[in-house]
N, C-alpha and C. Protein backbone atom coordinates (compact mmCIF):
# COMPACT_ATOMS: atom_id res chain seq x y z
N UNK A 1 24.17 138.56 -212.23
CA UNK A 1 25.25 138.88 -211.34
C UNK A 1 24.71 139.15 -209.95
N UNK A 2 25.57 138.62 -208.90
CA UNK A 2 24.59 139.20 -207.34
C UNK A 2 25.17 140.31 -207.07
N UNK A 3 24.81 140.81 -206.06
CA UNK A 3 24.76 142.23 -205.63
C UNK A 3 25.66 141.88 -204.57
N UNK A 4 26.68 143.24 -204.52
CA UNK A 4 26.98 142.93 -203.00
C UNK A 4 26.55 143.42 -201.43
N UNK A 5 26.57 142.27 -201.13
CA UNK A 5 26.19 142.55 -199.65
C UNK A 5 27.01 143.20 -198.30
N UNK A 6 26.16 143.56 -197.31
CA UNK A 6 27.34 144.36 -196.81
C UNK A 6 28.09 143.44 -195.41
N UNK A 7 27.36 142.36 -195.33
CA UNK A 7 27.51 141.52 -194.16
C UNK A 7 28.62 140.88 -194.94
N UNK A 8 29.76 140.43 -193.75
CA UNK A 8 30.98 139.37 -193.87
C UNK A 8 30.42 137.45 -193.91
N UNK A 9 30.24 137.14 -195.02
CA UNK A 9 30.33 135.86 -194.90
C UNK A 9 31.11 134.88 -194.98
N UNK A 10 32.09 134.35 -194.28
CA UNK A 10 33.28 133.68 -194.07
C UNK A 10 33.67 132.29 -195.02
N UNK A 11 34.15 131.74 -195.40
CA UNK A 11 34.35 130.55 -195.69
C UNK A 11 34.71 129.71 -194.90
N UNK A 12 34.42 128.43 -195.44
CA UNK A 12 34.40 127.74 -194.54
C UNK A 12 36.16 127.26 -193.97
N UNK A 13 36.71 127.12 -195.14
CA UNK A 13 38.38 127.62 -194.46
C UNK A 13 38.79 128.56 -193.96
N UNK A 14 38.35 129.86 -193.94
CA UNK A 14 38.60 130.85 -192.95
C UNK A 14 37.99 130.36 -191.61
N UNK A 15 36.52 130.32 -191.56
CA UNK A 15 36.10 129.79 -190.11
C UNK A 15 37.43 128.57 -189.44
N UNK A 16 37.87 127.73 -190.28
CA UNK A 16 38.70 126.68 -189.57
C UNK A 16 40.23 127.06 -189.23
N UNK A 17 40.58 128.29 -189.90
CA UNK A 17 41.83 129.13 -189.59
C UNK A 17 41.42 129.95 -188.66
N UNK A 18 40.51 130.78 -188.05
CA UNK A 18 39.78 131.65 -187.21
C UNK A 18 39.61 130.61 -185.90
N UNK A 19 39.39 129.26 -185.82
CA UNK A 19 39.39 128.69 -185.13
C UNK A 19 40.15 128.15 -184.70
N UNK A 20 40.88 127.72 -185.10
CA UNK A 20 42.33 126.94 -185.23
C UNK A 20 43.21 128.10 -184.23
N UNK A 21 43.55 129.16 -184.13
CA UNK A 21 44.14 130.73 -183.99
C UNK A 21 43.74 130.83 -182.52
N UNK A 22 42.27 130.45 -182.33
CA UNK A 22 41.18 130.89 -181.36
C UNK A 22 42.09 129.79 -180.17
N UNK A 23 41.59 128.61 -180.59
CA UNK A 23 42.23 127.39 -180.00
C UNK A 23 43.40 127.38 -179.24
N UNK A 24 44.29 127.82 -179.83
CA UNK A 24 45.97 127.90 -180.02
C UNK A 24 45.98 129.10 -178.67
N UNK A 25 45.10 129.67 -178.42
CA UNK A 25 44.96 130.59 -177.39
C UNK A 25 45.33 131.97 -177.59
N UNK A 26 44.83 132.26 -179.14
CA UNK A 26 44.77 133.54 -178.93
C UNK A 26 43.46 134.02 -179.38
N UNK A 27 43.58 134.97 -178.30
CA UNK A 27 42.11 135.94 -177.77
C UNK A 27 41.96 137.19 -178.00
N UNK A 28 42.89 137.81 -178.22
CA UNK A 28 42.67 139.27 -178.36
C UNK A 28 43.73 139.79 -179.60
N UNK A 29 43.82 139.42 -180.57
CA UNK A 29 44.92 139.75 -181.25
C UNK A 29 45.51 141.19 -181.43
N UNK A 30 46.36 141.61 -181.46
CA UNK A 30 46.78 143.03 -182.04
C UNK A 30 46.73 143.26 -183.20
N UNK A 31 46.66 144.73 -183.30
CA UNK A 31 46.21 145.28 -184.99
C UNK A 31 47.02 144.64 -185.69
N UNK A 32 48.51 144.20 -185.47
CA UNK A 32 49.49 144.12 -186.53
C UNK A 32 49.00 142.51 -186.79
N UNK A 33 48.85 141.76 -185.57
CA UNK A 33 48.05 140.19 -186.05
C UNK A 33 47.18 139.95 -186.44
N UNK A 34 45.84 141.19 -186.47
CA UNK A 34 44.60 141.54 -187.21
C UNK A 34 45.30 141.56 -188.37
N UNK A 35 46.06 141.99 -188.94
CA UNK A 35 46.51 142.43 -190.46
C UNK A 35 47.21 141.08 -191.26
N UNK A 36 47.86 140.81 -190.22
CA UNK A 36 48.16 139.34 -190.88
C UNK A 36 47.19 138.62 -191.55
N UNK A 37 45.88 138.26 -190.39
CA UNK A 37 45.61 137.15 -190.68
C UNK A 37 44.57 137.18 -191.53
N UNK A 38 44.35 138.92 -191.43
CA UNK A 38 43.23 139.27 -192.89
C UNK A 38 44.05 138.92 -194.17
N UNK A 39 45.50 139.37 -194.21
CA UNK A 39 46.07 139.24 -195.47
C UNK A 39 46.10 137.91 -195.85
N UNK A 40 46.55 136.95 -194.87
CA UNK A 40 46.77 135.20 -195.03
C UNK A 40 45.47 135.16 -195.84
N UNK A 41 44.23 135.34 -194.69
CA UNK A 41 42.80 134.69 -195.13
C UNK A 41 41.94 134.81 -196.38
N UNK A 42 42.75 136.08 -196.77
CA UNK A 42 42.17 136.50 -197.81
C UNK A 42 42.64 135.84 -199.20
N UNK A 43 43.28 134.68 -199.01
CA UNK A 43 43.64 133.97 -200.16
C UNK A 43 42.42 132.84 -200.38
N UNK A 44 41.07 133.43 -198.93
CA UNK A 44 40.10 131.66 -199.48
C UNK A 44 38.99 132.55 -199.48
N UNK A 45 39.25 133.93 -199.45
CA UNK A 45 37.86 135.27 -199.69
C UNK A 45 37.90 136.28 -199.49
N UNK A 46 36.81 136.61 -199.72
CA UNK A 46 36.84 138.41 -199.17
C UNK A 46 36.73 138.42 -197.70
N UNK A 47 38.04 139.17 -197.28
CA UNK A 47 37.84 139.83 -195.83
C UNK A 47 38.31 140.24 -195.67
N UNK A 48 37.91 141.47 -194.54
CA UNK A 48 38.67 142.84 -193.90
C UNK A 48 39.24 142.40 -192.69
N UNK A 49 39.94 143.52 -192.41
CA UNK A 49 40.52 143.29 -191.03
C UNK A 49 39.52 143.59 -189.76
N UNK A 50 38.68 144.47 -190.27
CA UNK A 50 37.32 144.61 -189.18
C UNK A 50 36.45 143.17 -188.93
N UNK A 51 36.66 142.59 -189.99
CA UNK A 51 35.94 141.07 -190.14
C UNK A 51 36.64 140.10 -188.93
N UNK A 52 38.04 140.42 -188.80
CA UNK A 52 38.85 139.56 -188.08
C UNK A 52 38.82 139.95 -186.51
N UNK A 53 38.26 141.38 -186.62
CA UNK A 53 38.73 141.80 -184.92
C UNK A 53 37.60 141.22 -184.62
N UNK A 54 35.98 141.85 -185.02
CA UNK A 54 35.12 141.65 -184.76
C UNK A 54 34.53 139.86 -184.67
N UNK A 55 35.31 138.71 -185.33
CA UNK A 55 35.02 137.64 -185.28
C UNK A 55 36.05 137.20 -183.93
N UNK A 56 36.80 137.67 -183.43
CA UNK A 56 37.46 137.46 -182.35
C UNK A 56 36.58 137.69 -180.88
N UNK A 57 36.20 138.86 -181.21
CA UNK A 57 35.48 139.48 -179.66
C UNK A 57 34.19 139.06 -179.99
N UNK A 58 33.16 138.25 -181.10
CA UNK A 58 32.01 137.81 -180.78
C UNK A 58 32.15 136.43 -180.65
N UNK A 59 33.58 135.81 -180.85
CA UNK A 59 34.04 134.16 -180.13
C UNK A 59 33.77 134.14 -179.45
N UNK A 60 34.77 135.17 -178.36
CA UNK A 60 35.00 135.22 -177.32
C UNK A 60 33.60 135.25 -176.31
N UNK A 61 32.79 136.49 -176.75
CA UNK A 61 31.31 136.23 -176.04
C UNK A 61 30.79 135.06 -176.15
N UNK A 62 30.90 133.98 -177.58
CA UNK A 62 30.00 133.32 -177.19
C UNK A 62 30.70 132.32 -176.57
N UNK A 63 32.00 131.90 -176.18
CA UNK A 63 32.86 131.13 -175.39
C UNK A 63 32.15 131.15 -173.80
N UNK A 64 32.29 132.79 -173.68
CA UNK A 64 32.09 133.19 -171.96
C UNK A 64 30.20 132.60 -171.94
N UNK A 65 29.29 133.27 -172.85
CA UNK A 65 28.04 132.61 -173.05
C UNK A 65 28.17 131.32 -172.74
N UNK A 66 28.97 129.96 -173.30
CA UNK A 66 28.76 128.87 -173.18
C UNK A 66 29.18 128.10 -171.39
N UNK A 67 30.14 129.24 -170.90
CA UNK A 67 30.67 128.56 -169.83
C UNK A 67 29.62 129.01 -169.00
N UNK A 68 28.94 129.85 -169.39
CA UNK A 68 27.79 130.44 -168.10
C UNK A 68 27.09 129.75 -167.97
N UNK A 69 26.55 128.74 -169.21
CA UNK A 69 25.39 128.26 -169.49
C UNK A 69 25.79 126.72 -168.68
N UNK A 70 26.94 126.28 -169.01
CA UNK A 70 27.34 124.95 -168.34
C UNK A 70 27.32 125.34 -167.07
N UNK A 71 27.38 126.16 -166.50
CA UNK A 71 27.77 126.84 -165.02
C UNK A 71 26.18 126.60 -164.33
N UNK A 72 25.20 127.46 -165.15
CA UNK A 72 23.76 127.35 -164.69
C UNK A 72 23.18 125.47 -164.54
N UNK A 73 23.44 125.00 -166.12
CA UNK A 73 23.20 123.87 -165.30
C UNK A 73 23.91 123.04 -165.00
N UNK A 74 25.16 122.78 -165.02
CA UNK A 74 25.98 121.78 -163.90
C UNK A 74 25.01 123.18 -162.06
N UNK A 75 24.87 123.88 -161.85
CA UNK A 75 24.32 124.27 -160.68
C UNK A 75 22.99 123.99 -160.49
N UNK A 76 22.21 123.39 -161.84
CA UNK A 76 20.79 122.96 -161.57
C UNK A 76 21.02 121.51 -161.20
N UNK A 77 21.87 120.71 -161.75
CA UNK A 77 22.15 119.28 -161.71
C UNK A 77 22.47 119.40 -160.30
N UNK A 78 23.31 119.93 -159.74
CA UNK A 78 23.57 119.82 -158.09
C UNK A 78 22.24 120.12 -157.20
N UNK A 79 21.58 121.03 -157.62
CA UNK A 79 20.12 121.37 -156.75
C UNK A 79 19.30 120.22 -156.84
N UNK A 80 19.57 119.53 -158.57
CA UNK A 80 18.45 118.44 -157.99
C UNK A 80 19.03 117.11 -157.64
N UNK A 81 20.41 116.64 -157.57
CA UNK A 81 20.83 116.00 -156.89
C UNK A 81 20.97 115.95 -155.39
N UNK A 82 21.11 117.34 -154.90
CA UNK A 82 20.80 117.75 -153.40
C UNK A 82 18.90 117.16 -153.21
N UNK A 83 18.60 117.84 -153.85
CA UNK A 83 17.10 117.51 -153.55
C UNK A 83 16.75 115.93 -153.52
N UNK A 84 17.56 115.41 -154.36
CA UNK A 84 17.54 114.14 -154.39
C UNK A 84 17.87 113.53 -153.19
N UNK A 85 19.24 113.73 -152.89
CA UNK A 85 19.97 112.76 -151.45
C UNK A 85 18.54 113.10 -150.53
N UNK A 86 18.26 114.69 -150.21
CA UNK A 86 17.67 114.81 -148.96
C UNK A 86 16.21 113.92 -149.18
N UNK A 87 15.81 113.61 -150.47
CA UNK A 87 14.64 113.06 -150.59
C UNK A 87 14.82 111.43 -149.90
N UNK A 88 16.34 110.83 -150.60
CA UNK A 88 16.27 110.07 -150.14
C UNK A 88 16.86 110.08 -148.21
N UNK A 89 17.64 110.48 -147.83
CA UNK A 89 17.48 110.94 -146.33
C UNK A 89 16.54 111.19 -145.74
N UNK A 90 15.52 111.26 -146.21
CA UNK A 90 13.82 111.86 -145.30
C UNK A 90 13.27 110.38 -145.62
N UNK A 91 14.03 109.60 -146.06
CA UNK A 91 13.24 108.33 -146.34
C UNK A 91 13.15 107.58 -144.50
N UNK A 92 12.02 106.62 -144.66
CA UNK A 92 12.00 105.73 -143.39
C UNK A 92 13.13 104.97 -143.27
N UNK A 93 13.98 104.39 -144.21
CA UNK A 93 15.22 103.72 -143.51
C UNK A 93 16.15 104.71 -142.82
N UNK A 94 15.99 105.72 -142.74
CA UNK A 94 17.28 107.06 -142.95
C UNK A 94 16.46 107.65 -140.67
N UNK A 95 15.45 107.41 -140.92
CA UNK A 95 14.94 107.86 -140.05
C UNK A 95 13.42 107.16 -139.25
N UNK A 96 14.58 106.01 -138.87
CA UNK A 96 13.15 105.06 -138.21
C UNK A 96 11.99 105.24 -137.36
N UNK A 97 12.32 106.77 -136.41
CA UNK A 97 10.77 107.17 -135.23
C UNK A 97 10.37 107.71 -136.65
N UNK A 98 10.21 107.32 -137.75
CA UNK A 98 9.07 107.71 -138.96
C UNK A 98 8.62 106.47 -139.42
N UNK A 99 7.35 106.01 -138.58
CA UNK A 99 7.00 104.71 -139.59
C UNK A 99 5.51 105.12 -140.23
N UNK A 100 5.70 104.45 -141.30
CA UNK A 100 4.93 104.98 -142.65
C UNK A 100 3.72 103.41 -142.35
N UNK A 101 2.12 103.98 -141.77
CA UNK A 101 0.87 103.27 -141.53
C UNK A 101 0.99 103.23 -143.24
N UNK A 102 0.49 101.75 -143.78
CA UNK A 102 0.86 101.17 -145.57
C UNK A 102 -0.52 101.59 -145.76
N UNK A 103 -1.58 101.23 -145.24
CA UNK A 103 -3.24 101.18 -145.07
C UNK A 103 -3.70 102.37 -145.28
N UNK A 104 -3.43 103.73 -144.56
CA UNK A 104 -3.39 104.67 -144.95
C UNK A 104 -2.88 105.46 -145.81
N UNK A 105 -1.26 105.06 -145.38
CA UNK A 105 -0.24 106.22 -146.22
C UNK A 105 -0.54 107.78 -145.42
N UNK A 106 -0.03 107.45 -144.10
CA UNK A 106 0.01 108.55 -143.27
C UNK A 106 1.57 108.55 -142.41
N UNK A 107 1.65 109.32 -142.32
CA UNK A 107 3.17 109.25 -141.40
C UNK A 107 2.93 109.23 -140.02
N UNK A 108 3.52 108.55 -138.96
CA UNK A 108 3.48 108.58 -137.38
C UNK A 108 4.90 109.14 -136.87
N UNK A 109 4.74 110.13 -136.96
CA UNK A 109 6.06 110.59 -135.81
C UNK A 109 5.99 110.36 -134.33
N UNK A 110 6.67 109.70 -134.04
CA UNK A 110 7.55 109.45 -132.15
C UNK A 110 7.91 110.27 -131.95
N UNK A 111 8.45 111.00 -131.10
CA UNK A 111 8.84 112.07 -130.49
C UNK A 111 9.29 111.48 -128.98
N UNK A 112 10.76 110.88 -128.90
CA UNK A 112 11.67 110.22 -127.62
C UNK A 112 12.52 111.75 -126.98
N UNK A 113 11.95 111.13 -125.82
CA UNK A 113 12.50 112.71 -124.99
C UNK A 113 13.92 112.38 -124.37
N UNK A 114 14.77 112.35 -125.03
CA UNK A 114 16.14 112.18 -125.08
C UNK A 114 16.67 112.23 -123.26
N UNK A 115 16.64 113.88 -122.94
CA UNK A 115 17.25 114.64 -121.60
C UNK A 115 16.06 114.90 -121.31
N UNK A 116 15.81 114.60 -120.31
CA UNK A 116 14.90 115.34 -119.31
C UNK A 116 15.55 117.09 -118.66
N UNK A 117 14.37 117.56 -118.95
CA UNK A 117 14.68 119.18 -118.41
C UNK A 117 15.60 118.97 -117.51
N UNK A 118 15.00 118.35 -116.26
CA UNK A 118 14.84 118.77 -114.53
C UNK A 118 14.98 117.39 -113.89
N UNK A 119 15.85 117.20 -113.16
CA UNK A 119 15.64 116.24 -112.43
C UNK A 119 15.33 116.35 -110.82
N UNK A 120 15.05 115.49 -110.20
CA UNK A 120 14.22 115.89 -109.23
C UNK A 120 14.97 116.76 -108.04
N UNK A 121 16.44 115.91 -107.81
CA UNK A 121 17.34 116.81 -107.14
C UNK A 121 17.62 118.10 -107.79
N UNK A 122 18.07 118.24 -108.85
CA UNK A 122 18.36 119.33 -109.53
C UNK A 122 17.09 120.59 -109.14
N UNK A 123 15.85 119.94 -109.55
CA UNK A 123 15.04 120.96 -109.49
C UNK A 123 15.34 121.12 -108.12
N UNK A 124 15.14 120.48 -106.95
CA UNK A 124 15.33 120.81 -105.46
C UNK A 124 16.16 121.96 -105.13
N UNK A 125 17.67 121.23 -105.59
CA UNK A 125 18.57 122.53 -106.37
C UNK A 125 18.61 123.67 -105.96
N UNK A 126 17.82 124.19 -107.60
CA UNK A 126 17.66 125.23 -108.18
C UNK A 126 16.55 125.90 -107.09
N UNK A 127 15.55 125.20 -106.78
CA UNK A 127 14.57 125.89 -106.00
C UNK A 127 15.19 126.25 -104.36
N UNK A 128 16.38 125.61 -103.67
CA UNK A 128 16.83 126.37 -102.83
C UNK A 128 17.15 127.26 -103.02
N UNK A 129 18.12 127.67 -104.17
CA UNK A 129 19.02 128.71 -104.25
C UNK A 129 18.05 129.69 -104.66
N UNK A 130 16.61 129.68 -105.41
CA UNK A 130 15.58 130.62 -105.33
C UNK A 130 14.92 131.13 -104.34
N UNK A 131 15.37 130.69 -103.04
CA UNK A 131 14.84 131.07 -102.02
C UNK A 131 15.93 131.86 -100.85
N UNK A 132 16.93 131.07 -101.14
CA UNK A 132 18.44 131.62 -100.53
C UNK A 132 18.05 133.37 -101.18
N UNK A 133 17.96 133.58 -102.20
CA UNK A 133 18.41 134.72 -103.18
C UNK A 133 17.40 135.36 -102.76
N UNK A 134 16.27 134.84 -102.56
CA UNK A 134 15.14 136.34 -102.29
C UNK A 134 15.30 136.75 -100.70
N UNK A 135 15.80 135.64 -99.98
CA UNK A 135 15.45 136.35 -98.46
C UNK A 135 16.93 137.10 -98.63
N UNK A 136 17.99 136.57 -99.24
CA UNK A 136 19.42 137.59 -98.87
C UNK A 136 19.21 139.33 -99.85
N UNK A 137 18.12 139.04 -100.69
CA UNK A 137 17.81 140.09 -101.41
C UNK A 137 16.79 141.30 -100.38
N UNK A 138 15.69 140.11 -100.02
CA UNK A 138 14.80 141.35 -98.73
C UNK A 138 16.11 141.92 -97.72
N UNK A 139 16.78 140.77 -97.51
CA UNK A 139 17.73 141.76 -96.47
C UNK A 139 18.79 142.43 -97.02
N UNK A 140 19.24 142.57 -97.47
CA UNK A 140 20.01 143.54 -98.11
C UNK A 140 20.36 144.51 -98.87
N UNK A 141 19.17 144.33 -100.11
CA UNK A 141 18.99 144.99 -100.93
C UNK A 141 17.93 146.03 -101.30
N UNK A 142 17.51 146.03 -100.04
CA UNK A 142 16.38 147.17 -99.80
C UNK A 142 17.01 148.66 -99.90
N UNK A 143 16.93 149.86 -100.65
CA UNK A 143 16.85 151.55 -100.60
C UNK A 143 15.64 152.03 -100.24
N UNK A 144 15.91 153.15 -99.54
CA UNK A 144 15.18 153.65 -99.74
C UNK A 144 15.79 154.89 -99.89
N UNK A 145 14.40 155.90 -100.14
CA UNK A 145 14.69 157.05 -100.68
C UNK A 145 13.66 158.48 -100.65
N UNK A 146 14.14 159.53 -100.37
CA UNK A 146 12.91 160.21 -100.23
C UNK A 146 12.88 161.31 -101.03
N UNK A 147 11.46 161.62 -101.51
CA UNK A 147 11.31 162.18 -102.68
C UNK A 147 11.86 163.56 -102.54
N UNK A 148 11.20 164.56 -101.87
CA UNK A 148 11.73 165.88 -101.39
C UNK A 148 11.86 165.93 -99.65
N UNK A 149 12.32 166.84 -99.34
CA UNK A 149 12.15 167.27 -97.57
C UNK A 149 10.79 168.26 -97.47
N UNK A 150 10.67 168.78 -98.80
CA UNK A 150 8.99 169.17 -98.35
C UNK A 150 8.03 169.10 -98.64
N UNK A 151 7.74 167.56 -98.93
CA UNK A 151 7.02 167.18 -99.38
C UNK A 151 6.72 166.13 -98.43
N UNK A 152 5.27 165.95 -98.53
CA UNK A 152 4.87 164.61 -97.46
C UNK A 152 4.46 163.30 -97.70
N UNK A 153 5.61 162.73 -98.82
CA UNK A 153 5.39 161.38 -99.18
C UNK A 153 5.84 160.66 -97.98
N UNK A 154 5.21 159.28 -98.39
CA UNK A 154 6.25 158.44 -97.45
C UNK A 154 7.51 157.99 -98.37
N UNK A 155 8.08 157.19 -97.51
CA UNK A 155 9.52 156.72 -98.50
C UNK A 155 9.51 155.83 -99.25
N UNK A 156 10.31 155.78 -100.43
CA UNK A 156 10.03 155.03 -101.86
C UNK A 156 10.98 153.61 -101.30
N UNK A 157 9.73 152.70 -101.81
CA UNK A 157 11.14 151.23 -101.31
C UNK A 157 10.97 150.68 -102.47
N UNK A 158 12.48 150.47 -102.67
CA UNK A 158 13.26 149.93 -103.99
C UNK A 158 13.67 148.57 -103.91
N UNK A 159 13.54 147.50 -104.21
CA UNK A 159 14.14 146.17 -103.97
C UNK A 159 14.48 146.23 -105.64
N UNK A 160 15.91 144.96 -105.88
CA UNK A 160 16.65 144.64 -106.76
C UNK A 160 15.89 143.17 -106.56
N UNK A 161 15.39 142.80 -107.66
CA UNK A 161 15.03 141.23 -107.83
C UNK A 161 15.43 140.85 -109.40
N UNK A 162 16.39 139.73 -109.05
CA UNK A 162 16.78 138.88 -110.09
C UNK A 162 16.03 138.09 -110.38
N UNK A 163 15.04 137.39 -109.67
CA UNK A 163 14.17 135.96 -110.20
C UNK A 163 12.43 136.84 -109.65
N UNK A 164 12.34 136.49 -110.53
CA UNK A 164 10.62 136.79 -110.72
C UNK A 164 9.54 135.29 -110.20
């Protein structure tokens, strides 16, 4: 005779009624639908109603388990599909000032200077108005200031300069 054990082992028609239930979209049953479906099930074995709650809420984990797991890698499949495009984007058709010496197997980067900084008027420009600014600055923007009345410094001269 066997012994009994204390673990719930299901049949295999209960598992397909437990699933079937699961399916149908229910997830959390109430005690009074816990009681049912122990009483139904128990026409293909032994089982409690603790058997039924507890096979509900460790579905359910391993449901949420499985979507995590599709989640991780459908998100690895995108990293290496990203890695992929950019692999192929760093390719020489994708980016021609990259031509690839065959003999070596060295890369030559070009480097085309698109805008020029400065152009020659421009700099001219800019370098008047650097000169406009310092003489209207000596003249105008000079303080002075004196330290005490009894004291025998000379006077502190302060200029404001914007361009160095």
């Amino acid at each position: 005779m066997g012994t009994k054990c204390g673990r719930w082992n299901p049949t295999a028609e209960q598992v397909k009624v437990l699933t079937d239930l699961f399916r149908s979209g229910l997830r959390t049953p109430t005690t009074d639908q816990i009681q049912k479906i122990s009483s139904q099930l128990s026409f293909y074995g032994n089982i409690e109603s603790k058997n039924v709650f507890y096979w509900f809420q460790n579905h359910k984990a391993r449901e949420r388990q499985k979507r995590r797991r599709k989640v991780l890698v459908d998100e690895s499949i995108n990293d290496e599909d990203m890695r992929i495009q950019f692999d192929n984007i760093s390719s020489n058709k994708h980016f021609p000032e990259i031509s690839t010496n065959h003999e070596t197997d060295e890369r030559v980067i070009e480097t085309l200077q698109l805008f020029p900084l400065n152009s020659l008027s421009e700099y001219a420009e800019t370098e008047k108005l650097r000169l406009f600014t310092e003489e209207y600055m000596r003249e105008n923007m000079t303080f002075s200031c004196s330290i005490g009345a009894e004291m025998d410094h000379p006077t502190l001269d302060l200029r404001l300069s914007f361009f160095s």
